[in-house]
Protein backbone atom coordinates (compact mmCIF):
# COMPACT_ATOMS: atom_id res chain seq x y z
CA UNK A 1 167.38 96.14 100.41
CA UNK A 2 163.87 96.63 102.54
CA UNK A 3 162.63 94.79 99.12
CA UNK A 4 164.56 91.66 99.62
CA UNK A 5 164.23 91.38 103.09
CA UNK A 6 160.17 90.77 102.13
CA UNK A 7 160.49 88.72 99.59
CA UNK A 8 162.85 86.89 102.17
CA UNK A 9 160.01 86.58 104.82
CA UNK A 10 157.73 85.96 102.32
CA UNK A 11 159.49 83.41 100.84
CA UNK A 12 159.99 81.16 104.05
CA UNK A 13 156.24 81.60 104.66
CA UNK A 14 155.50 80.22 101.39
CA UNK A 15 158.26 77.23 102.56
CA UNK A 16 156.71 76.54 106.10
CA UNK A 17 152.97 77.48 104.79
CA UNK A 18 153.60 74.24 101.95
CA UNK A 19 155.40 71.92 104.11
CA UNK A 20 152.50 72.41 106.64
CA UNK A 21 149.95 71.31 104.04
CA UNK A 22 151.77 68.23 102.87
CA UNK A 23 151.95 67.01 106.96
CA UNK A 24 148.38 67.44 107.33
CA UNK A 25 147.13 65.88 103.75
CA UNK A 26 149.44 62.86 104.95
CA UNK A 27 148.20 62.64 108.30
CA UNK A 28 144.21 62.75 106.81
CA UNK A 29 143.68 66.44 108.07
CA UNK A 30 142.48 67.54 104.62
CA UNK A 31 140.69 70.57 105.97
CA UNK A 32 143.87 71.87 107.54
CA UNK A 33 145.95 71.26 105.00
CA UNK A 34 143.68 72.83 102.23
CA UNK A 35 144.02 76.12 104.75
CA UNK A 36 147.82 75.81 104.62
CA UNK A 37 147.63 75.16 100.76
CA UNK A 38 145.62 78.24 100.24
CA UNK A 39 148.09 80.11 102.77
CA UNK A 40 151.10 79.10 100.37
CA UNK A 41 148.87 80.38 97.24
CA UNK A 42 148.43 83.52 98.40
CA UNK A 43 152.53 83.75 99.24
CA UNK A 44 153.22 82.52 95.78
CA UNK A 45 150.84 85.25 94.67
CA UNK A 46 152.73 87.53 96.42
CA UNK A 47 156.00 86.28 95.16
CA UNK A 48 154.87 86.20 91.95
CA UNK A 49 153.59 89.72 91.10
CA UNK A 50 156.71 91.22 93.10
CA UNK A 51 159.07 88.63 90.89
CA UNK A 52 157.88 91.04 87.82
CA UNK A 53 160.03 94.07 89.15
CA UNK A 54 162.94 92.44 90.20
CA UNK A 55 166.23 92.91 88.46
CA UNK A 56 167.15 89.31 88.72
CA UNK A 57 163.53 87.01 89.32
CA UNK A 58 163.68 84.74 92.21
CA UNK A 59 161.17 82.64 90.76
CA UNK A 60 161.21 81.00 86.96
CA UNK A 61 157.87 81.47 85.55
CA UNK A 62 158.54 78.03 83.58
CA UNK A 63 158.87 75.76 86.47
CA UNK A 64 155.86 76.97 88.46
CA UNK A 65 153.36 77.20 85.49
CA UNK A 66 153.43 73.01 85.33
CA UNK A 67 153.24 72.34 88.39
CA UNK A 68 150.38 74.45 89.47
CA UNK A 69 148.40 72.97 86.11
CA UNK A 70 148.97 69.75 87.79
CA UNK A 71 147.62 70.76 91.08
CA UNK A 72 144.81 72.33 88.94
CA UNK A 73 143.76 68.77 87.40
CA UNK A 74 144.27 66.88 90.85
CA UNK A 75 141.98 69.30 92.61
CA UNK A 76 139.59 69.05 89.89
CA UNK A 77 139.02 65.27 90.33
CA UNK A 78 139.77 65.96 94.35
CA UNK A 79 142.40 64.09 93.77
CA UNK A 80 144.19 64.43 97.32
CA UNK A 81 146.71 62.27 97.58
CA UNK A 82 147.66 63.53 93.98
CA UNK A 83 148.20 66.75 94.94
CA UNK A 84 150.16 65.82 98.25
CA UNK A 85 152.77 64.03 95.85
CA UNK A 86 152.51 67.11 93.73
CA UNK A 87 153.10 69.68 96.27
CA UNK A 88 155.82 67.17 98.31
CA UNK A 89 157.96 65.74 95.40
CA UNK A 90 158.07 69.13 92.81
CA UNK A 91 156.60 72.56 94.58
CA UNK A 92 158.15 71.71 97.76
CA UNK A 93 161.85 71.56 96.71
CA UNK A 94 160.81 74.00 93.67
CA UNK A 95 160.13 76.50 97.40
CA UNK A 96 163.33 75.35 99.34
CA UNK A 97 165.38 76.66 95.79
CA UNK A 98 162.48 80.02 96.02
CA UNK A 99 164.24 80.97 99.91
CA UNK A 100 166.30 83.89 99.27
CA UNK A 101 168.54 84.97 101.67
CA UNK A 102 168.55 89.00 102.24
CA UNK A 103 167.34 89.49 106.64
């Protein structure tokens, strides 16, 4: 129980930390939302290494892996507004599905 009650928390950070990012890459504030892009990495990070031991995953490896290989190219050709429409139009709903409800 104490298990999905993190993942829950977790989960929701991962939600706000994304959303945040995509409101400061549209508003120009690409330093700010790079901090609340790497916040959101280190949640899915999180999420993803606990997602391993779970009886039931909340996460499905085969929707992330695309997505982040996407963000991967963007970044490489720093590619902003790329990876704003990446993480707005597929991570971002791909998180809202990720929000588990346990506490």
């Amino acid at each position: 129980m104490e298990e999905m009650i993190q993942i829950t928390r977790i989960s929701k950070r991962f939600n706000s930390s994304l959303l945040s990012s995509i409101e400061h890459f549209r508003k120009g504030n690409d330093h700010d939302g790079l901090v609340s892009f790497l916040n959101s990495i280190n949640d899915l990070e999180i999420l993803l290494e606990t997602n391993m031991y779970l009886e039931k995953p909340v996460i499905e490896l085969h929707r992330i892996i695309p997505i982040m290989k996407d963000i991967l190219i963007h970044m490489q050709n720093q590619d902003i507004t790329g990876i704003t429409d990446i993480l707005e139009f597929e991570l971002y709903p791909l998180a809202k599905d990720l929000v588990v409800e346990g506490g």
